[in-house]
PDB file of N, CA and C in Angstrom:
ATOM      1  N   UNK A   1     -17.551-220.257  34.490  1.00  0.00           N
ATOM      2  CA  UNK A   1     -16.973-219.783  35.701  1.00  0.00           C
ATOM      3  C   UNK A   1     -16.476-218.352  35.481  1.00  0.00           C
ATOM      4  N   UNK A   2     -17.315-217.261  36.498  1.00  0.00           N
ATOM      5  CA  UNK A   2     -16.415-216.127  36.241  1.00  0.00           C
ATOM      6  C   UNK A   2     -14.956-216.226  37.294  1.00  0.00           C
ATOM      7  N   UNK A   3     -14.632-215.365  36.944  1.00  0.00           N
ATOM      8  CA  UNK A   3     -13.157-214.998  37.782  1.00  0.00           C
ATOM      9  C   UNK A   3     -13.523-212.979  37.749  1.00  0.00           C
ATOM     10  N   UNK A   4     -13.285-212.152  38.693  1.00  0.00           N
ATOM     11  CA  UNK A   4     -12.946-210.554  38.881  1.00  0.00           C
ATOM     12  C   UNK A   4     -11.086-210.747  38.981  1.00  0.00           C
ATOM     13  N   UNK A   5     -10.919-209.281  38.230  1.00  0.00           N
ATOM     14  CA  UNK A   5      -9.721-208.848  38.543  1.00  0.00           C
ATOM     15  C   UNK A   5     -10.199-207.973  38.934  1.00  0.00           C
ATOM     16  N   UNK A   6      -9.036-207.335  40.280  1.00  0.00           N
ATOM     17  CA  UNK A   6      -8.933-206.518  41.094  1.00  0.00           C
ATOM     18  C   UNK A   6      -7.677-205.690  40.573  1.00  0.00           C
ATOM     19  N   UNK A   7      -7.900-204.703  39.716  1.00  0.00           N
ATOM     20  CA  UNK A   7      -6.574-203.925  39.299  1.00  0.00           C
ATOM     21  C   UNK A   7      -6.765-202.689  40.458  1.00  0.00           C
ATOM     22  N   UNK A   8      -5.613-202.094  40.771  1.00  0.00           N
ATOM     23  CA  UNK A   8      -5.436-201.023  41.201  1.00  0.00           C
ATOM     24  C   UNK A   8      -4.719-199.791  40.392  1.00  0.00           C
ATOM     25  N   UNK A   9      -5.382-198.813  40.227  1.00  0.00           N
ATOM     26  CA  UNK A   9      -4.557-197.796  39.460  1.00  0.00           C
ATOM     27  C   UNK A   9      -4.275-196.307  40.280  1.00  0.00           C
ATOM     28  N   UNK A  10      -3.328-195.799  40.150  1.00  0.00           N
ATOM     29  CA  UNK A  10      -3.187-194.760  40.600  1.00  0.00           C
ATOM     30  C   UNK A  10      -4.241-193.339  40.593  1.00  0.00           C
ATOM     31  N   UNK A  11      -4.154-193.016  41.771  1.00  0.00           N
ATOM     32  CA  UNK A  11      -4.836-191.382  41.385  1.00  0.00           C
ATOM     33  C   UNK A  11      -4.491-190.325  40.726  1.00  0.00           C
ATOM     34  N   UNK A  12      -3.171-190.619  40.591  1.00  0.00           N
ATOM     35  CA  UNK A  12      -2.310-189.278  39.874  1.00  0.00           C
ATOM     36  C   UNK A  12      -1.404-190.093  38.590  1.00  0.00           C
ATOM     37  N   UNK A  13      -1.026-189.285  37.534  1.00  0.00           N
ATOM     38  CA  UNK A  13      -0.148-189.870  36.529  1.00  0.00           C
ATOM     39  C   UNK A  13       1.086-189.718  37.655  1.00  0.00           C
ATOM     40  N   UNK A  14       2.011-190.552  37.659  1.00  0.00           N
ATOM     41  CA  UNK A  14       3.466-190.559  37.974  1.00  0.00           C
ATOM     42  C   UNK A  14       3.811-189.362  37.560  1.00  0.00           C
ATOM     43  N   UNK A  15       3.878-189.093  35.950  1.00  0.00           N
ATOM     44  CA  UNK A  15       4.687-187.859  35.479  1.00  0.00           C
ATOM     45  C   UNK A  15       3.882-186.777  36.204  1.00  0.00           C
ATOM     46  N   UNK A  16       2.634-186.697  36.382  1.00  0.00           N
ATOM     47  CA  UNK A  16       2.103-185.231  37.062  1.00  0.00           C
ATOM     48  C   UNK A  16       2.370-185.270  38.288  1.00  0.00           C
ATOM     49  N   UNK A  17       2.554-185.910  39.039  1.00  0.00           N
ATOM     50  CA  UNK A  17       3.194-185.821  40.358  1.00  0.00           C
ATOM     51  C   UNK A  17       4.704-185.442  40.549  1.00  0.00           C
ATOM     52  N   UNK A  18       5.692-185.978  39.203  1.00  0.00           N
ATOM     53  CA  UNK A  18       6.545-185.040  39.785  1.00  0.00           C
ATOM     54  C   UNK A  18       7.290-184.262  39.071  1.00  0.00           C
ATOM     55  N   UNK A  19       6.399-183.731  38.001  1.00  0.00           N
ATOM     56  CA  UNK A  19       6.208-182.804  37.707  1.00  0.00           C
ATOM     57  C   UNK A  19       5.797-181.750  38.853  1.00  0.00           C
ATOM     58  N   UNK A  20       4.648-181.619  39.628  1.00  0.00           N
ATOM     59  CA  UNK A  20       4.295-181.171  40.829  1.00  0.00           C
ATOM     60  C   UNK A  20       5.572-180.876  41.882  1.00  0.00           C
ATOM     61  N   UNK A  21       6.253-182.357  41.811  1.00  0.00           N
ATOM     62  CA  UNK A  21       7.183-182.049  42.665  1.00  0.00           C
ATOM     63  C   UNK A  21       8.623-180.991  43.021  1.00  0.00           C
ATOM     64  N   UNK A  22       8.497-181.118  41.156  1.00  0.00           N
ATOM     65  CA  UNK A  22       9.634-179.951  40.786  1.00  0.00           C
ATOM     66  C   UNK A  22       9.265-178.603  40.867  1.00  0.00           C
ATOM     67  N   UNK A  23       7.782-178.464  40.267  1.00  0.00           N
ATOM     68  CA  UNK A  23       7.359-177.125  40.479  1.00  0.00           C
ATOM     69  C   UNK A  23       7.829-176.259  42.114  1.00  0.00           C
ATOM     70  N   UNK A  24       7.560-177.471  42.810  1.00  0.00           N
ATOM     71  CA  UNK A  24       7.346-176.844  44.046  1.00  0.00           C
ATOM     72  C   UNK A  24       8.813-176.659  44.621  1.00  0.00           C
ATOM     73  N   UNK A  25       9.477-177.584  44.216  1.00  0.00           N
ATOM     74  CA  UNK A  25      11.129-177.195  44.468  1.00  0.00           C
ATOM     75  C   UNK A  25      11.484-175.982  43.900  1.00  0.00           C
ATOM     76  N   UNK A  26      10.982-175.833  42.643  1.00  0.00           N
ATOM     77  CA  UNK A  26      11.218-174.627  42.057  1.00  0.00           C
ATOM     78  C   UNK A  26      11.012-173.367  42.678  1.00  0.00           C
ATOM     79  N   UNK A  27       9.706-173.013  43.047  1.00  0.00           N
ATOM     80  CA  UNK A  27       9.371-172.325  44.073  1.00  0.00           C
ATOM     81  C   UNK A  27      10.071-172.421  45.005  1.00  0.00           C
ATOM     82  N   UNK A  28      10.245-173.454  46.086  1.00  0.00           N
ATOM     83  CA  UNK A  28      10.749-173.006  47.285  1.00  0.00           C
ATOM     84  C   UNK A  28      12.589-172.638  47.114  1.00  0.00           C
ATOM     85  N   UNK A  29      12.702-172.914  46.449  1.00  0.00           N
ATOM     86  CA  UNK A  29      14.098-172.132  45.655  1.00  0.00           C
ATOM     87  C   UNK A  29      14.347-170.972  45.368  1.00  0.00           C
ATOM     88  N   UNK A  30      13.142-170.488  44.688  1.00  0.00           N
ATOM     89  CA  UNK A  30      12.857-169.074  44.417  1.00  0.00           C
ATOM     90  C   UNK A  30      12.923-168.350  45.618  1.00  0.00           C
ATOM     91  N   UNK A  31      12.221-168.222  46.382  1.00  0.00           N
ATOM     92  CA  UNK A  31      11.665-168.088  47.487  1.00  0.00           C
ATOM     93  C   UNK A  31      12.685-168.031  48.428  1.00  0.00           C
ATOM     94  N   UNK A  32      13.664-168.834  48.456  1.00  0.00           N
ATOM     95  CA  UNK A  32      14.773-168.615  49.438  1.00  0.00           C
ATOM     96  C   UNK A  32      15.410-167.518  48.842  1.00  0.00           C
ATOM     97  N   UNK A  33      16.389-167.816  47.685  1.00  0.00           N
ATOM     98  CA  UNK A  33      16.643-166.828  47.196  1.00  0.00           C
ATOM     99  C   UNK A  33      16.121-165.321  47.576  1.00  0.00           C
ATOM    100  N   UNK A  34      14.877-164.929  46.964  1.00  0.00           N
ATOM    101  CA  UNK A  34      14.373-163.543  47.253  1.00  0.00           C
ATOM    102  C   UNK A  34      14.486-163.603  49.453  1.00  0.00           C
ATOM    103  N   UNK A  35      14.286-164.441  49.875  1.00  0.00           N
ATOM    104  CA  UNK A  35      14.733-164.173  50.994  1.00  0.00           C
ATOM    105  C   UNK A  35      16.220-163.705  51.569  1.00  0.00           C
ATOM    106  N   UNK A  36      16.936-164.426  51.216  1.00  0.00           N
ATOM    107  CA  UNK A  36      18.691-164.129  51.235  1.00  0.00           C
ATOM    108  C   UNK A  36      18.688-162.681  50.516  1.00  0.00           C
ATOM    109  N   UNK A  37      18.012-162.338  49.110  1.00  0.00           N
ATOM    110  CA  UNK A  37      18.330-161.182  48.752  1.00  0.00           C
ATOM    111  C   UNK A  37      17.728-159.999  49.870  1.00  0.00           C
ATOM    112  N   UNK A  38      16.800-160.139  50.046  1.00  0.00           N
ATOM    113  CA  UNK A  38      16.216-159.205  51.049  1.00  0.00           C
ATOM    114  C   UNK A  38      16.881-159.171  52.372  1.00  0.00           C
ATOM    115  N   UNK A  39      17.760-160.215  52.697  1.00  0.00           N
ATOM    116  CA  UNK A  39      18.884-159.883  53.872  1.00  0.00           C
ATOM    117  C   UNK A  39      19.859-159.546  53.844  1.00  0.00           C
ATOM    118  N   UNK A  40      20.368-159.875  52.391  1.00  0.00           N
ATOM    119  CA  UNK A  40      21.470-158.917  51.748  1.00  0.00           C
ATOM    120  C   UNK A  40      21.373-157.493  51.988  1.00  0.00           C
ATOM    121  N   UNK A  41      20.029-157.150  51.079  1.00  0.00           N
ATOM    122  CA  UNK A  41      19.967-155.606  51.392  1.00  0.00           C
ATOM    123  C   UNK A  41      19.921-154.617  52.140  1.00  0.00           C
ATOM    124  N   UNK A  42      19.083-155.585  53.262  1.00  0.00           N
ATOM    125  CA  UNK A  42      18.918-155.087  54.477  1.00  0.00           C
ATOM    126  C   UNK A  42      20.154-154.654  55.550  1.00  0.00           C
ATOM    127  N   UNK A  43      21.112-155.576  55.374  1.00  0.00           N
ATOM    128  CA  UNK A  43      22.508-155.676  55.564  1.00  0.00           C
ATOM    129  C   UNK A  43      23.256-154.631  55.337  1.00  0.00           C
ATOM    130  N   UNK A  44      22.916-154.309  53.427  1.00  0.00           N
ATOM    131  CA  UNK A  44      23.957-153.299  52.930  1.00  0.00           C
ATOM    132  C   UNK A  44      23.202-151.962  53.383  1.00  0.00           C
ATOM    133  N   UNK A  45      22.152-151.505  53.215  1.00  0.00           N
ATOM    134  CA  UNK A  45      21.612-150.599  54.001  1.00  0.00           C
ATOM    135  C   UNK A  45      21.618-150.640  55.417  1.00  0.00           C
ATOM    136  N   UNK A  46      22.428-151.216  56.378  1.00  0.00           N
ATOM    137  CA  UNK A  46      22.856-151.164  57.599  1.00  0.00           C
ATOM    138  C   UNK A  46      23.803-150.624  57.332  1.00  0.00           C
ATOM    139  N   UNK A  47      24.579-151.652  56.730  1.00  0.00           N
ATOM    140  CA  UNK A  47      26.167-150.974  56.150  1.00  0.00           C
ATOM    141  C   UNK A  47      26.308-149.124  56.035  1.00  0.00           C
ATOM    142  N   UNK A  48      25.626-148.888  54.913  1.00  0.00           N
ATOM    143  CA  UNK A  48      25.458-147.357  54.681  1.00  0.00           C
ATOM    144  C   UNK A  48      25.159-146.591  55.817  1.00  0.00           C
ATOM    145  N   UNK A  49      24.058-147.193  56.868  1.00  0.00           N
ATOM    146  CA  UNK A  49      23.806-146.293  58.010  1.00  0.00           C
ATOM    147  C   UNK A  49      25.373-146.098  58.658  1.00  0.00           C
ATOM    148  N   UNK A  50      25.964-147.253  58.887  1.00  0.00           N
ATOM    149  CA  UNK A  50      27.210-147.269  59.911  1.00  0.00           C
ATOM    150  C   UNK A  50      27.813-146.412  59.199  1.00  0.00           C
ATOM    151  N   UNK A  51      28.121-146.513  58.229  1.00  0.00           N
ATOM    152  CA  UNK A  51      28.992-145.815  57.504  1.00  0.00           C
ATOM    153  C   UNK A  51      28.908-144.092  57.607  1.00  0.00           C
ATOM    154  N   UNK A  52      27.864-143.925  57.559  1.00  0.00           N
ATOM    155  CA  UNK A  52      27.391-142.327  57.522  1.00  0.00           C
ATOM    156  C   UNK A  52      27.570-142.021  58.986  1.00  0.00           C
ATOM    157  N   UNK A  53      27.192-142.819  59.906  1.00  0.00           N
ATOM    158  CA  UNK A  53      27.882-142.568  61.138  1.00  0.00           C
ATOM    159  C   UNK A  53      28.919-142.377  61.386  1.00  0.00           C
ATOM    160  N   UNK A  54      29.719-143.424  61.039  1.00  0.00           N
ATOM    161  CA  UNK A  54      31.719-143.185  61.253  1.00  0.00           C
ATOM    162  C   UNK A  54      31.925-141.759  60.948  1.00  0.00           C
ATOM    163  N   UNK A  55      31.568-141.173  59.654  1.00  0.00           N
ATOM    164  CA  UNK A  55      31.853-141.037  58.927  1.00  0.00           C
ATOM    165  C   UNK A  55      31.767-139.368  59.762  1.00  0.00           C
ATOM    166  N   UNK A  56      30.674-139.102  60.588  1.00  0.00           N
ATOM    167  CA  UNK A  56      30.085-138.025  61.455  1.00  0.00           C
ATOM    168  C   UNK A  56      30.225-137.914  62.817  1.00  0.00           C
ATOM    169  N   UNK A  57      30.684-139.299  63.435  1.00  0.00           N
ATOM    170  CA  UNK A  57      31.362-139.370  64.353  1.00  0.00           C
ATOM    171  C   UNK A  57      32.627-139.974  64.488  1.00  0.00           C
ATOM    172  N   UNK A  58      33.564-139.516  64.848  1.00  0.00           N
ATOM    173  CA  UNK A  58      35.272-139.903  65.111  1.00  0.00           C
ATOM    174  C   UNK A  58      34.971-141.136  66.332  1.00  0.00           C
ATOM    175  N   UNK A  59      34.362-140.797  67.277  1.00  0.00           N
ATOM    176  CA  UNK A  59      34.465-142.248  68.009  1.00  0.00           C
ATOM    177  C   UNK A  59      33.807-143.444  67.354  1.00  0.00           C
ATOM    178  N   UNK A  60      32.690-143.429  66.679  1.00  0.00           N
ATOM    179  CA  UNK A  60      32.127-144.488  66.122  1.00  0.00           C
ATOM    180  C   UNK A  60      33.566-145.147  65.111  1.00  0.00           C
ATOM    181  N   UNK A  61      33.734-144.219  64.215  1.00  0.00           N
ATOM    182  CA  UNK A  61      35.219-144.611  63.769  1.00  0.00           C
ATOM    183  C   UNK A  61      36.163-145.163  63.955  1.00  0.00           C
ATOM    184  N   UNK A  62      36.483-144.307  65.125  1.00  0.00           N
ATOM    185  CA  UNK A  62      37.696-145.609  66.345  1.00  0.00           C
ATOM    186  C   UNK A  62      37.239-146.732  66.440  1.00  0.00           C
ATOM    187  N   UNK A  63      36.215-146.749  67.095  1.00  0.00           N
ATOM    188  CA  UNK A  63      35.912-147.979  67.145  1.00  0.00           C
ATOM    189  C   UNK A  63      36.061-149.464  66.351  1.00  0.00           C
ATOM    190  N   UNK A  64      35.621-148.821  65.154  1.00  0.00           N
ATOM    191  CA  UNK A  64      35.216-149.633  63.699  1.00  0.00           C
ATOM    192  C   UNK A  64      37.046-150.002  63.588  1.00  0.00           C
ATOM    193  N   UNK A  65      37.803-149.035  63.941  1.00  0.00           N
ATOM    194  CA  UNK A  65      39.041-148.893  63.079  1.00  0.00           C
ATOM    195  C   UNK A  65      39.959-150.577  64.138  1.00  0.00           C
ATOM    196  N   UNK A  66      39.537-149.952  65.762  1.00  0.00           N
ATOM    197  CA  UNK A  66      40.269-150.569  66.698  1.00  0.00           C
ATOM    198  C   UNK A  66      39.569-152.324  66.568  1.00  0.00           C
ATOM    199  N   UNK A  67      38.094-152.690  66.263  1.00  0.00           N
ATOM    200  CA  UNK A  67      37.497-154.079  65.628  1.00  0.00           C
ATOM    201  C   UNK A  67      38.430-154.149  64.676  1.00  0.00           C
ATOM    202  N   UNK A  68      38.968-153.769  63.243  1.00  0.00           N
ATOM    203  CA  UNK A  68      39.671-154.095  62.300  1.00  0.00           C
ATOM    204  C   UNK A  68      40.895-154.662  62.521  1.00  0.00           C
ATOM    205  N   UNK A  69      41.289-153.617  63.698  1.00  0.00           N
ATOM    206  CA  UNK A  69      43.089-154.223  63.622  1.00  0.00           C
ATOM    207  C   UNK A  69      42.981-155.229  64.438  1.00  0.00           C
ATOM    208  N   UNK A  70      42.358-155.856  65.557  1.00  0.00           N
ATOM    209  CA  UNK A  70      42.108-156.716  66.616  1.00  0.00           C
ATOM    210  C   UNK A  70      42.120-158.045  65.417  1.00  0.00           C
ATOM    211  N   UNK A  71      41.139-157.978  64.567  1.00  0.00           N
ATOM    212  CA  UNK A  71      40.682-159.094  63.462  1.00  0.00           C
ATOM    213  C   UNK A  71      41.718-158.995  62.993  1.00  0.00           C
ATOM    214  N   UNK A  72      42.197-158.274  62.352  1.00  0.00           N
ATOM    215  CA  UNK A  72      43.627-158.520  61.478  1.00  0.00           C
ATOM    216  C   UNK A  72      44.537-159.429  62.010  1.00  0.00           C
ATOM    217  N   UNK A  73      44.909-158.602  63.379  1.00  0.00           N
ATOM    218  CA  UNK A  73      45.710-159.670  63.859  1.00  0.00           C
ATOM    219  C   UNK A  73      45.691-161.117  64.571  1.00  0.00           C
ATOM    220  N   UNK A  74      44.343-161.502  64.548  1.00  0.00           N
ATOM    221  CA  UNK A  74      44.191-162.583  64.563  1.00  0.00           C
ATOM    222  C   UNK A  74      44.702-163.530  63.279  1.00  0.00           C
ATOM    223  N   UNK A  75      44.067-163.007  62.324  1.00  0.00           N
ATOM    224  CA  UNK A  75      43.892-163.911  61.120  1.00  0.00           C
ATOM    225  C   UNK A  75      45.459-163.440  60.824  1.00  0.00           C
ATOM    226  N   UNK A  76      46.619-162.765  61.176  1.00  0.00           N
ATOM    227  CA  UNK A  76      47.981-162.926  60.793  1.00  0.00           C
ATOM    228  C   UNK A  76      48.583-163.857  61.556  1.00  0.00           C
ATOM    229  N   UNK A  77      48.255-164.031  63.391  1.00  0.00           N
ATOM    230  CA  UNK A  77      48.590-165.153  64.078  1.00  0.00           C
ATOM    231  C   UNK A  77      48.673-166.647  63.115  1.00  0.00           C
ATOM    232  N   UNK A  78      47.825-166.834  62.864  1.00  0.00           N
ATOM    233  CA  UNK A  78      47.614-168.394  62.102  1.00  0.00           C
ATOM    234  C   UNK A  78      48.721-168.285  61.141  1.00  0.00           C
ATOM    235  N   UNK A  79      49.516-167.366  60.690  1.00  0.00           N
ATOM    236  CA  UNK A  79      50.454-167.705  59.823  1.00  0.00           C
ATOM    237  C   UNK A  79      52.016-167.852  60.219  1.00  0.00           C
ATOM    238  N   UNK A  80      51.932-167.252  61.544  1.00  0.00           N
ATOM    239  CA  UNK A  80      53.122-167.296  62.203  1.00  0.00           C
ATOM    240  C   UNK A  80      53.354-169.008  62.866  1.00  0.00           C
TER     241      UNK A  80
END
């Protein structure tokens, strides 16, 4: 009498899959990162533009100066 076994085996090793899986976390990690950095910069080179503005115009200045104290005194309210 025969008898068949029916084994099933995987297509991929377990370990190479997540192995795979980390790679790719790895990457998309990376990847954010250099994104955030590139909005950083972009940011601080805004920064510098404003700055060179104030800096050439007195009203742009006011301005910047009259946003500061408005914020200030908010964030001193909460302590009163």
């Amino acid at each position: 009498m025969s008898s068949f076994v029916h084994v099933t085996y995987p297509a991929q090793h377990p370990g190479v899959a997540r192995a795979e899986h980390l790679l790719e976390a790895l990457k998309q990690g990376v990847v954010r990162r250099y994104q955030a950095w590139i909005a950083r910069r972009k940011q601080a080179v805004a920064d510098e533009q404003m700055l060179a503005l104030a800096h050439a115009d007195a009203r742009v200045m006011a301005d910047i100066s009259r946003g500061m104290t408005r914020e200030a005194e908010r964030d001193v309210r909460g302590y009163y």
